[in-house]
Protein backbone atom coordinates (compact mmCIF):
# COMPACT_ATOMS: atom_id res chain seq x y z
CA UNK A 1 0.00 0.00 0.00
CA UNK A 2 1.20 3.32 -0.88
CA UNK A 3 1.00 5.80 1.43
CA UNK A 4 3.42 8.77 0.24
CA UNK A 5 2.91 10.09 -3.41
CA UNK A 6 7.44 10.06 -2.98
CA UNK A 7 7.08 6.36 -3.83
CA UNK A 8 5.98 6.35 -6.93
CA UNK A 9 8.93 7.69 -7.61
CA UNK A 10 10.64 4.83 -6.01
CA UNK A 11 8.80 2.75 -7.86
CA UNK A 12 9.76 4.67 -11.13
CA UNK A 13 13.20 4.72 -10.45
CA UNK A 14 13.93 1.20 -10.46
CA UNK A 15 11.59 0.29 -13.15
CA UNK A 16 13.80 2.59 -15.18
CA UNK A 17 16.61 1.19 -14.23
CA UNK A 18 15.30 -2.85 -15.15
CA UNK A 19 14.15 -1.08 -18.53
CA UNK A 20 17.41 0.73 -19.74
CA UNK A 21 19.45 -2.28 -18.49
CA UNK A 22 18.84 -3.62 -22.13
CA UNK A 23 20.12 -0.81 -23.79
CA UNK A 24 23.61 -2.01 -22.89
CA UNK A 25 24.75 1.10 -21.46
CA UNK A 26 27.21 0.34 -18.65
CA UNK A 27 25.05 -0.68 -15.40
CA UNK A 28 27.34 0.93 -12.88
CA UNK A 29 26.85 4.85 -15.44
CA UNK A 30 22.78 3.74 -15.82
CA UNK A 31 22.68 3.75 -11.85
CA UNK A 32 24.66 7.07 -11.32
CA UNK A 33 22.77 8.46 -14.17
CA UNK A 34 19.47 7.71 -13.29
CA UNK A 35 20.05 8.72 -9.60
CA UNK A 36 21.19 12.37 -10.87
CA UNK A 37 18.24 11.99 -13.34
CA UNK A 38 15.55 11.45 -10.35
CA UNK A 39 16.92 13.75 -8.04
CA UNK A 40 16.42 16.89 -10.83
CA UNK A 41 13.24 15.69 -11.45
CA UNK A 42 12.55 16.39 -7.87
CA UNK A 43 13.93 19.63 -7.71
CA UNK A 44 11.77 20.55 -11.08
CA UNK A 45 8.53 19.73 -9.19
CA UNK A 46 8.94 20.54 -6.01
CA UNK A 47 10.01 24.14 -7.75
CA UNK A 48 7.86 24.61 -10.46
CA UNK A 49 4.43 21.82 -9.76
CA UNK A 50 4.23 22.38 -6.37
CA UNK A 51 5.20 18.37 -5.58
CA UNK A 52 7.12 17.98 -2.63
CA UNK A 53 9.01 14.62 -3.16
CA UNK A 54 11.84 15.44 -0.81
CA UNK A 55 15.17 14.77 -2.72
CA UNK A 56 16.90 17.65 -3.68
CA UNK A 57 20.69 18.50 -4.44
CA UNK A 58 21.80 18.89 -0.44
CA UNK A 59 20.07 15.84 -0.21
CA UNK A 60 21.67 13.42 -2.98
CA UNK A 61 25.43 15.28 -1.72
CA UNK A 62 25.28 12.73 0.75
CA UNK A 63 26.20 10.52 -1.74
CA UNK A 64 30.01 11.90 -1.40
CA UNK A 65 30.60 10.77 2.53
CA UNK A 66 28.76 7.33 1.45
CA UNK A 67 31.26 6.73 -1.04
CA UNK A 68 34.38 7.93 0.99
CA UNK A 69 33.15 5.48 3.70
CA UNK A 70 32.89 2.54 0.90
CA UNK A 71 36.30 3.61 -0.31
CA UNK A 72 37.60 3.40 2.94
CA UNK A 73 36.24 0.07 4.41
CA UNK A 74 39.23 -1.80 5.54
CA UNK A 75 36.96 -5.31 4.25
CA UNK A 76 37.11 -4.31 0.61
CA UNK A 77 40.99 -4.26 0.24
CA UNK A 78 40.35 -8.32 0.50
CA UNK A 79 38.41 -7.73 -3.29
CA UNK A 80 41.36 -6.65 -5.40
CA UNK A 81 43.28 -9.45 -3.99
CA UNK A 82 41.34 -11.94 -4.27
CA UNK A 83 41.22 -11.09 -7.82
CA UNK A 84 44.34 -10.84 -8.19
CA UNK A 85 44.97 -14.73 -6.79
CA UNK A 86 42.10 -15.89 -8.92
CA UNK A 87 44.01 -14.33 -12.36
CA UNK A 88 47.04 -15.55 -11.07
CA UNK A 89 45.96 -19.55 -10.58
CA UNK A 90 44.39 -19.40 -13.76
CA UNK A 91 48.08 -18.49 -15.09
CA UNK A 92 49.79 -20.99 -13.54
CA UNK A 93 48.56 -23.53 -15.61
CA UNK A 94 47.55 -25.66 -12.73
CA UNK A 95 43.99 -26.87 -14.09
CA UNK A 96 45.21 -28.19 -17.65
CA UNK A 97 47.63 -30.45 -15.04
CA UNK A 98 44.63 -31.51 -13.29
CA UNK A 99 42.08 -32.07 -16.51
CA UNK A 100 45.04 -34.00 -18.03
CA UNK A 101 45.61 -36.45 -15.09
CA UNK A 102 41.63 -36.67 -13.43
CA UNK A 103 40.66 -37.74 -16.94
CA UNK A 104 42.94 -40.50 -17.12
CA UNK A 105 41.88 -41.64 -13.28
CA UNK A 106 38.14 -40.70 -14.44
CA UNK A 107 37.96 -41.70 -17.64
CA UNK A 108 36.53 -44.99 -17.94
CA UNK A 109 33.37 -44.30 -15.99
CA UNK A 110 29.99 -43.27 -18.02
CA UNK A 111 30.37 -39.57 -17.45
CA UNK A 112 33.83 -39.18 -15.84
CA UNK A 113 34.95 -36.47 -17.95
CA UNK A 114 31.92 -34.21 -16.66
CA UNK A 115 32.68 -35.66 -13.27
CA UNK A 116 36.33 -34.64 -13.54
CA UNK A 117 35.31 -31.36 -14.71
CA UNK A 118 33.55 -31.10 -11.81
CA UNK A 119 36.06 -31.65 -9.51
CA UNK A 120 38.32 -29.46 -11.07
CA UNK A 121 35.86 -26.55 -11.01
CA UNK A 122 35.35 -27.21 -6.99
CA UNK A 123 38.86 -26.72 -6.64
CA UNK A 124 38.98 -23.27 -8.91
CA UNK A 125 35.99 -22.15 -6.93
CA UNK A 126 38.22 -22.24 -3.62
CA UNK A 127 41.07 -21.24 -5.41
CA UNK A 128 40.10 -18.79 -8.10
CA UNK A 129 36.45 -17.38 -7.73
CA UNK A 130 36.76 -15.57 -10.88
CA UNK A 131 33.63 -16.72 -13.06
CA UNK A 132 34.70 -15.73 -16.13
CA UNK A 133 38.34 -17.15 -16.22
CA UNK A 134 36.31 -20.62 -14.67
CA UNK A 135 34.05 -20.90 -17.00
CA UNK A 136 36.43 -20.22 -20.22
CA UNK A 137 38.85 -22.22 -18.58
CA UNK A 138 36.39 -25.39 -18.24
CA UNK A 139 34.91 -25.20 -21.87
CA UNK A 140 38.25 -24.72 -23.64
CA UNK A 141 39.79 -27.73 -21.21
CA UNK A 142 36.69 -29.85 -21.13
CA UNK A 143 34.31 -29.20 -24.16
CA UNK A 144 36.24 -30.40 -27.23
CA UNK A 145 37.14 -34.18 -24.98
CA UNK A 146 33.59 -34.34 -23.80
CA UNK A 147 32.77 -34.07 -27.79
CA UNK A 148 35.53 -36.40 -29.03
CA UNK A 149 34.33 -38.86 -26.69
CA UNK A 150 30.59 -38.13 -28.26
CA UNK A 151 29.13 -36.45 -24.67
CA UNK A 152 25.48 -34.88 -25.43
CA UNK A 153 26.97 -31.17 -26.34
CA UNK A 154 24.03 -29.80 -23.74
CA UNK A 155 25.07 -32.07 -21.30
CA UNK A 156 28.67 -30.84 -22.03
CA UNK A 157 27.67 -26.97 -21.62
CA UNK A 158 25.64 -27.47 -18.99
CA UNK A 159 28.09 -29.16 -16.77
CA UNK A 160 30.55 -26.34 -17.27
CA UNK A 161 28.26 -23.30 -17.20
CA UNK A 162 26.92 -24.49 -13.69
CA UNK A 163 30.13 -25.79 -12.54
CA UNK A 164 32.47 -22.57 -13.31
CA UNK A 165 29.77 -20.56 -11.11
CA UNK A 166 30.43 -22.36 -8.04
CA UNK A 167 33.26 -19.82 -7.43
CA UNK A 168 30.94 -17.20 -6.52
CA UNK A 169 29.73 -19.37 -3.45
CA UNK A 170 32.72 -21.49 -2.78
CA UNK A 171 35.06 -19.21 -0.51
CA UNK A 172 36.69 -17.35 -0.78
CA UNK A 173 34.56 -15.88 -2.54
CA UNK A 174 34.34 -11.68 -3.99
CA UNK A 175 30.29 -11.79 -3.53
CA UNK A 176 30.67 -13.31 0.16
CA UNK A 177 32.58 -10.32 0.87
CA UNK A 178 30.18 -7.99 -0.87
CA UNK A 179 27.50 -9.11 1.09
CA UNK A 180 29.17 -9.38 4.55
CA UNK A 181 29.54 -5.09 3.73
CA UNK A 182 26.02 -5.02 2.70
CA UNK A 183 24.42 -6.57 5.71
CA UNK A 184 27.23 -5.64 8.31
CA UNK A 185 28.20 -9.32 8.94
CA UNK A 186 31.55 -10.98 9.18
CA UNK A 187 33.33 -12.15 6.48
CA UNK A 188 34.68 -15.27 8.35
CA UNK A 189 31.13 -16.25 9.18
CA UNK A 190 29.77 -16.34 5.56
CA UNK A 191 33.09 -18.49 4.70
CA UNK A 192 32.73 -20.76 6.51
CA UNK A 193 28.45 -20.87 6.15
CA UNK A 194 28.98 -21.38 2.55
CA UNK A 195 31.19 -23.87 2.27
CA UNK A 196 28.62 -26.93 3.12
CA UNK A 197 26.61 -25.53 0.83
CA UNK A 198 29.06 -25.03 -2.00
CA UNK A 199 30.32 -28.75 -1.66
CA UNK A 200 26.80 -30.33 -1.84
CA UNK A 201 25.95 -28.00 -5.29
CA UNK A 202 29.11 -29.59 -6.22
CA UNK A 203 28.16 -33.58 -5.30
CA UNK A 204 25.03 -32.59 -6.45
CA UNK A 205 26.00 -32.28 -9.93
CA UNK A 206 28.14 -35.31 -9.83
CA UNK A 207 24.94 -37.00 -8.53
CA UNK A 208 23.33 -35.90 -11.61
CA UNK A 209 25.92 -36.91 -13.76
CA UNK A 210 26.31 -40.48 -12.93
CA UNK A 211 22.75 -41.07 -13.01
CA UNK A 212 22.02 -39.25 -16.20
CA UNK A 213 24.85 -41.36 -17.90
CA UNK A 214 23.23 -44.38 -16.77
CA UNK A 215 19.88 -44.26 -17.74
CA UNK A 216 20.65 -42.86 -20.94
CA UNK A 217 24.56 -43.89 -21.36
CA UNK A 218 24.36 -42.36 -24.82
CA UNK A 219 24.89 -39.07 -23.80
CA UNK A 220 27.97 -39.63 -21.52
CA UNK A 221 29.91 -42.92 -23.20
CA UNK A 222 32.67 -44.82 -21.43
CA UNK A 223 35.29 -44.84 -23.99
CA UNK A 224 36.78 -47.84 -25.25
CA UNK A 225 40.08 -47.79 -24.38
CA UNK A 226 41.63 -45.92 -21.40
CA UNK A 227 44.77 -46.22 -19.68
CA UNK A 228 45.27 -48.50 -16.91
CA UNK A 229 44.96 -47.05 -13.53
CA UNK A 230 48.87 -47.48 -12.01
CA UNK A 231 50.67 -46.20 -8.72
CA UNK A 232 52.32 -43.55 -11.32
CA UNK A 233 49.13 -42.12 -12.17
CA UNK A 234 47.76 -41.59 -8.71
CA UNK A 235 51.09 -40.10 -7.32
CA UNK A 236 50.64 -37.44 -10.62
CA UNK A 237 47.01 -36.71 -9.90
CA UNK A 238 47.74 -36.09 -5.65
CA UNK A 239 50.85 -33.96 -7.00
CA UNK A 240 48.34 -31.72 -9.35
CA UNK A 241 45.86 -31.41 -6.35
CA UNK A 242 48.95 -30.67 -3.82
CA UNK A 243 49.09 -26.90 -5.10
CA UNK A 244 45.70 -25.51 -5.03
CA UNK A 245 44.72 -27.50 -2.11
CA UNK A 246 47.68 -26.04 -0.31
CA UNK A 247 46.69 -22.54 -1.35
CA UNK A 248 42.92 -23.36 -0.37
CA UNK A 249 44.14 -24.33 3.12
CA UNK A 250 46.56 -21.17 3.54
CA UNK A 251 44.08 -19.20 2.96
CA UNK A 252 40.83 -20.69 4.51
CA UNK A 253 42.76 -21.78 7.50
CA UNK A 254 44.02 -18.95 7.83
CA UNK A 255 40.44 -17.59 8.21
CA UNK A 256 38.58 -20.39 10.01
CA UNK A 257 41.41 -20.47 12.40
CA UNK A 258 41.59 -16.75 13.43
CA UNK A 259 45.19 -17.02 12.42
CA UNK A 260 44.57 -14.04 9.56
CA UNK A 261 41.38 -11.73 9.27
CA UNK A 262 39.86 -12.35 5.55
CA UNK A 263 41.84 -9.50 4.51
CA UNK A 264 44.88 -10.50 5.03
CA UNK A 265 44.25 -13.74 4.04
CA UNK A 266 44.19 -12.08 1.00
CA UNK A 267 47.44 -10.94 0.81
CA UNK A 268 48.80 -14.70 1.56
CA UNK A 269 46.61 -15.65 -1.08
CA UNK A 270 47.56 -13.33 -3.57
CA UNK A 271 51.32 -13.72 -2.92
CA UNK A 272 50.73 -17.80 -2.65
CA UNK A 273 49.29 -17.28 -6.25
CA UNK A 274 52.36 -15.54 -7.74
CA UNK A 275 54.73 -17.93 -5.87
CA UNK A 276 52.94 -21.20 -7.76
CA UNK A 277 53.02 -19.31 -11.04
CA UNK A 278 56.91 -18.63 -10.25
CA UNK A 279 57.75 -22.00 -9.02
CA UNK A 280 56.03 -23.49 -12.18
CA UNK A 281 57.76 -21.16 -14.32
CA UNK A 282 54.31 -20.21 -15.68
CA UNK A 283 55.24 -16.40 -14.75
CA UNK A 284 57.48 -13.91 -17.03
CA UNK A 285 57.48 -10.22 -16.57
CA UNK A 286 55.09 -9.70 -19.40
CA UNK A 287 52.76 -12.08 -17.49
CA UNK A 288 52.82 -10.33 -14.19
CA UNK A 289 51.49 -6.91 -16.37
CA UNK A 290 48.91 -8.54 -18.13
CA UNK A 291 47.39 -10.21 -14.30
CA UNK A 292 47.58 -6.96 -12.61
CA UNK A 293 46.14 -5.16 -15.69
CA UNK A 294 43.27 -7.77 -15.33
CA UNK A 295 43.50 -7.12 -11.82
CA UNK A 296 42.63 -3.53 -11.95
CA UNK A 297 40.10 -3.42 -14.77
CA UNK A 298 37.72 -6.01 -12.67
CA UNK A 299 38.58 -4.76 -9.89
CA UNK A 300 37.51 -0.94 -11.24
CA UNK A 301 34.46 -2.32 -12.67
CA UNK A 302 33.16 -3.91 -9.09
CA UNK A 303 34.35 -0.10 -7.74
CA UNK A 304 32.52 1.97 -9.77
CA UNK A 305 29.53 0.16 -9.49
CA UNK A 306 29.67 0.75 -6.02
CA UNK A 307 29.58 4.19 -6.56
CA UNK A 308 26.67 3.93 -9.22
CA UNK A 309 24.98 1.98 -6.47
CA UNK A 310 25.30 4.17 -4.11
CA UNK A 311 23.95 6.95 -5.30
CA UNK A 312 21.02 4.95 -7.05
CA UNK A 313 20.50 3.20 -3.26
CA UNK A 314 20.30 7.00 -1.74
CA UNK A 315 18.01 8.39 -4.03
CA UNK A 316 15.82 5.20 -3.53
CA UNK A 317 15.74 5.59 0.22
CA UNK A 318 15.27 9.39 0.18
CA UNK A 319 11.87 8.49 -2.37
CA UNK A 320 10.94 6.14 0.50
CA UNK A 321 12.03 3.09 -1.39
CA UNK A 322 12.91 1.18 1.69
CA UNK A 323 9.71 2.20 3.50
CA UNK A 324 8.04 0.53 0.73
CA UNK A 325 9.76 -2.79 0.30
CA UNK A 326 9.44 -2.87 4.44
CA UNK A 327 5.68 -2.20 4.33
CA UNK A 328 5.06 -3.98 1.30
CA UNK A 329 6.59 -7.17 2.82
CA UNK A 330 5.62 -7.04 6.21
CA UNK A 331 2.01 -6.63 5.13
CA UNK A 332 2.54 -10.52 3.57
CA UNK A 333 0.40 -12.66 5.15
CA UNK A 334 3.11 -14.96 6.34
CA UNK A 335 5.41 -15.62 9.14
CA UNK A 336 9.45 -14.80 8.62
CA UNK A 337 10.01 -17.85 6.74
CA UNK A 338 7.07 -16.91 4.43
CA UNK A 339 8.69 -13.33 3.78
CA UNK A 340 12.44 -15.07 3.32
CA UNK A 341 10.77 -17.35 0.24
CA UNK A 342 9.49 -14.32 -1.09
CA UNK A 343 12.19 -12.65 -1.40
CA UNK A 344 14.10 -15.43 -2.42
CA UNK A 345 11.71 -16.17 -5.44
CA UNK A 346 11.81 -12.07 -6.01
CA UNK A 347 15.68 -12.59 -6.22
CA UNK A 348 15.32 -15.52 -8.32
CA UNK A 349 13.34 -13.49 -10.86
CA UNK A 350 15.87 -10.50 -10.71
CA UNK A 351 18.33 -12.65 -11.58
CA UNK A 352 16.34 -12.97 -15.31
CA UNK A 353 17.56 -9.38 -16.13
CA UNK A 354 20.15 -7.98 -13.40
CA UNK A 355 23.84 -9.47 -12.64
CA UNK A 356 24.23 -10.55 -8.79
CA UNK A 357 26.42 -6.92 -7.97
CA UNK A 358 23.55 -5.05 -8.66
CA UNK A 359 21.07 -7.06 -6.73
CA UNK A 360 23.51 -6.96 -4.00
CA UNK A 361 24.21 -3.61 -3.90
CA UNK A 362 20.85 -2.53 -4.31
CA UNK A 363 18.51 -4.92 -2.81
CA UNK A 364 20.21 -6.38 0.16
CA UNK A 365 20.90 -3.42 2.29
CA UNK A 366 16.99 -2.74 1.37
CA UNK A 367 16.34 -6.02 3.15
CA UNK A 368 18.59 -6.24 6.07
CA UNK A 369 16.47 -3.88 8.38
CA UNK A 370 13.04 -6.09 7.51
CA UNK A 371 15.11 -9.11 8.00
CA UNK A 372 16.62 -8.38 11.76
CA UNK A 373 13.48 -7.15 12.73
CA UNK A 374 12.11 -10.17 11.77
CA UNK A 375 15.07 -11.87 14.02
CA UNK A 376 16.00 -13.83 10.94
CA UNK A 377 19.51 -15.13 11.10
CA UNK A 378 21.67 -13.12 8.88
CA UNK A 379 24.01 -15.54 7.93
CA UNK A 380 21.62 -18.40 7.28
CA UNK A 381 19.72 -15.47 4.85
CA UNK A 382 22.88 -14.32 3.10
CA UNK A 383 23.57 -17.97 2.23
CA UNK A 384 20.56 -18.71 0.78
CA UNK A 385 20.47 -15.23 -0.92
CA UNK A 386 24.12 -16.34 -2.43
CA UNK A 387 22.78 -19.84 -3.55
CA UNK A 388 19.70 -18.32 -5.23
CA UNK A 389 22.03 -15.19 -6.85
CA UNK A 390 24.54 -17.88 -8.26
CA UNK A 391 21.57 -19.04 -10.46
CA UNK A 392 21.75 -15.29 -12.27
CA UNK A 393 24.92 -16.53 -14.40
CA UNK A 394 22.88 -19.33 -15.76
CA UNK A 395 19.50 -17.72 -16.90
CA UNK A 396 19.06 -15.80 -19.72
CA UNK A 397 19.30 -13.59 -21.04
CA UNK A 398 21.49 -11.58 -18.98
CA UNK A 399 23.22 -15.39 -17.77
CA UNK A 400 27.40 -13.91 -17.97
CA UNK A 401 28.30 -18.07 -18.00
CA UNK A 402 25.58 -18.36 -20.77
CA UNK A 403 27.96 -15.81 -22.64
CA UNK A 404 31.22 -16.38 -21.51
CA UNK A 405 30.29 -20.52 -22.69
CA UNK A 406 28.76 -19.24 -26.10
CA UNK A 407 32.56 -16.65 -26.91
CA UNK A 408 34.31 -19.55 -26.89
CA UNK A 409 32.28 -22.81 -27.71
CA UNK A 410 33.40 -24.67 -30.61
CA UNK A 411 31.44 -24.74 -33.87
CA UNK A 412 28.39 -26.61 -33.88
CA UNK A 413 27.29 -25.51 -30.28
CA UNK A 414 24.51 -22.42 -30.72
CA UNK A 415 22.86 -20.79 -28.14
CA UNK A 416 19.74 -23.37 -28.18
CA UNK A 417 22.07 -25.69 -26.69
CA UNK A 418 23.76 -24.07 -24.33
CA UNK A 419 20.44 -22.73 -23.10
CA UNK A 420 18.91 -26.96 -23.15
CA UNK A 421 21.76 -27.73 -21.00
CA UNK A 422 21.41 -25.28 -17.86
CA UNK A 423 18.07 -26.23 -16.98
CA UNK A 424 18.32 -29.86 -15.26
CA UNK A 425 21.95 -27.64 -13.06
CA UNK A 426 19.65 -24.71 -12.66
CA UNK A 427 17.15 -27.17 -11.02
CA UNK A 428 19.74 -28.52 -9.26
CA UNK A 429 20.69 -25.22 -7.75
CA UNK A 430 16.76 -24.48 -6.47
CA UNK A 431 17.20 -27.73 -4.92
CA UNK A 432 19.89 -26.45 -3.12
CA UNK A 433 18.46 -23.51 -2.41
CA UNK A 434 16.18 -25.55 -0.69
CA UNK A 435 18.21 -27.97 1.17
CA UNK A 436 19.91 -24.43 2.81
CA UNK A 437 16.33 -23.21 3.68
CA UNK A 438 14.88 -26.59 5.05
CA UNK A 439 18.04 -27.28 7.35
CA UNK A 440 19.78 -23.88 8.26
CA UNK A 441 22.44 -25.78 10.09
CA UNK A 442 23.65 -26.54 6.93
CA UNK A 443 24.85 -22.91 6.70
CA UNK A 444 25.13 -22.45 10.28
CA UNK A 445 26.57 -25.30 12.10
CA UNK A 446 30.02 -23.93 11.03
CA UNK A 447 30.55 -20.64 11.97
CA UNK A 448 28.57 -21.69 15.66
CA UNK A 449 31.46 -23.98 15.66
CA UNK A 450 34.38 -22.09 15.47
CA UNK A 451 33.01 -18.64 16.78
CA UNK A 452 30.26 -20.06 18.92
């Protein structure tokens, strides 16, 4: 119910905003833009039409101590290193190790080589968390074997769309830190709350797989001849795994230990990264530019659409956007659990037409005041709201796996395909999202554990 004439501006605003977001002009300008945009139509009619919406210049010049206090949150120096580590694996040339050796050891099941592709997307997600270089990585690795060896092509897409994703749950993770600003939770906390869930979306898939291949073994062969399993070949695939699993534990036990804050885990991350690359002579001068190049330009792109958010999250709020979404769900006729599948399934839908940093930066800090007053427990939330965002890189037609996949699929593989082949992993992933919401502890037991 609407009970200030302000929030139809609200309501304007971020209808707008889903509108333009198909133009293609840059989401984190669009925000920015359309905040400035509101605010002067404010000004014009509470000047001229006699319409008092109540955001005017002094108003929106908030915006410039909101971004100096983003700018100088001590949590978000964790985000360009992080980055930085994720670029960095992906140099060292530690998965085509792993593909080469898993697939031997994996082989000669119906649907090992998705299976090994699985596994070796688990271990980017803790060690990487960079979608894009996962998901490229995975399809030019895994997509012309899975063919060779006559895998359905959806089945092939699909299992490395929805696999290369799991680095945005999997810690450490650049969206688990996002959100702990958002909602004013600790990093450490989501970590370790997402990694349960992050392993079982992982068996989950692998659960898939082997069952798909049997009842229709067509579409995930055994081959005919593979190489015997030996001594030799186990001692190569435990030496590929040594490496990022030694990272993964430097890092995360760092964290889960209270040895190292998340942000300085970072930093032992980051320079565990560059030390791998070195050690594998993966890492020349000429390298080290192009990471930190790589480094800056994603890390520049999360920055500045903080700042577009911002300022689009202010304006919002000053049009009584949040007294609106706090009404509007409070007035549900449901208990908290009720409201927390609503907004779930309102994420879900988001997810159709915006990428997870703007629903994070936009809707969560919207939520976080219904959802303590509702004595919901943050962490549980966030975890589910992760597991439901990771589905907005598989569904078009804004899906960035759907695109990364479809720049560098080879011939033969359209967008029909790709599209056929997310929707049994996108299942899987509401199932998930399910399993989280159903038993909390799965998201909760750990941090109660170590911080009690």
């Amino acid at each position: 119910m609407i009970s200030d004439p302000a929030q139809y501006m609200a309501i304007a605003l971020f209808v707008s905003f889903v509108v333009l977001i198909f133009t293609g002009v840059p989401v984190a300008w669009l925000m920015g833009g359309l905040a400035v945009l509101f605010t002067g139509i404010s000004v014009f009619s509470d000047n001229y039409l006699d319409t008092f919406f109540g955001v005017d210049w002094g108003y929106s010049s908030i915006i410039v101590a909101r971004i100096y206090a983003v700018m100088n949150n001590w949590v978000l120096v964790a985000l360009p290193m992080f980055v930085f580590m994720g670029i960095m694996m992906d140099k060292s040339g530690i998965a085509e190790d792993l593909m080469t050796d898993l697939t031997k050891l994996f082989g000669r099941v119906r649907g090992g080589l998705a299976i090994t592709i699985v596994i070796i997307g688990v271990l980017l997600a803790a060690s990487t968390g960079i979608i894009g270089a996962a998901v490229v990585l995975l399809a030019i690795l895994g997509i012309p074997l899975m063919l060779k060896q006559n895998y359905d092509a959806a089945l092939a897409c699909g299992v490395v769309c929805a696999t290369g994703t799991l680095g945005i749950l999997i810690p450490p993770s650049i969206m688990l830190v996002l959100m702990a600003d958002q909602i004013r939770v600790s990093v450490g906390d989501l970590f370790m709350g997402a990694m349960f869930p992050g392993l079982i979306l992982g068996g989950l898939y692998g659960v898939f797989i082997l069952v798909y291949a049997w009842l229709r073994p067509s579409v995930a062969p055994a081959p005919p001849d593979v190489e015997e399993i030996t001594p030799r070949l186990v001692f190569n695939v435990i030496k590929s795994t040594l490496p990022p699993a030694g990272l993964i534990v430097a890092v995360l036990g760092s964290i889960f230990f209270g040895i190292a804050t998340p942000t300085e885990a970072s930093g032992v991350g980051a320079l565990g990264a560059m030390l791998l690359a070195v050690a594998r002579r993966r890492l020349s001068f000429a390298g080290l530019q192009e990471v930190l190049r790589n480094t800056m330009k994603t890390t520049s792109y999360i920055f500045a659409l903080f700042v577009g958010a911002t300022a689009f999250s202010l304006v919002l709020r000053g049009f009584g956007g949040d007294a609106l979404i706090e009404d509007s769900l409070l007035a549900l006729p449901f208990g908290p659990n009720g409201i927390v599948v609503v907004v779930l399934l309102i994420t879900f839908m988001l997810g159709f037409v915006l990428d997870w940093i703007e629903i994070t930066l936009i809707v969560l800090p919207l939520l976080a005041p219904v959802l303590i007053g509702l004595d919901v427990n943050l962490v549980w939330f966030a975890i589910l709201f992760a597991v439901c965002l990771q589905t907005s890189f598989i569904t078009p037609p804004v899906g960035f796996a759907l695109f990364y996949m479809k720049g560098v699929a080879p011939k033969g593989i359209d967008t029909v395909t790709i599209y056929r082949g997310i929707i049994p992993f996108m299942i899987i992933q509401l199932i998930g999202v399910g399993l989280v919401f159903a038993f909390p502890k799965i998201a909760t037991w750990l941090p109660t554990v170590a911080y009690g």
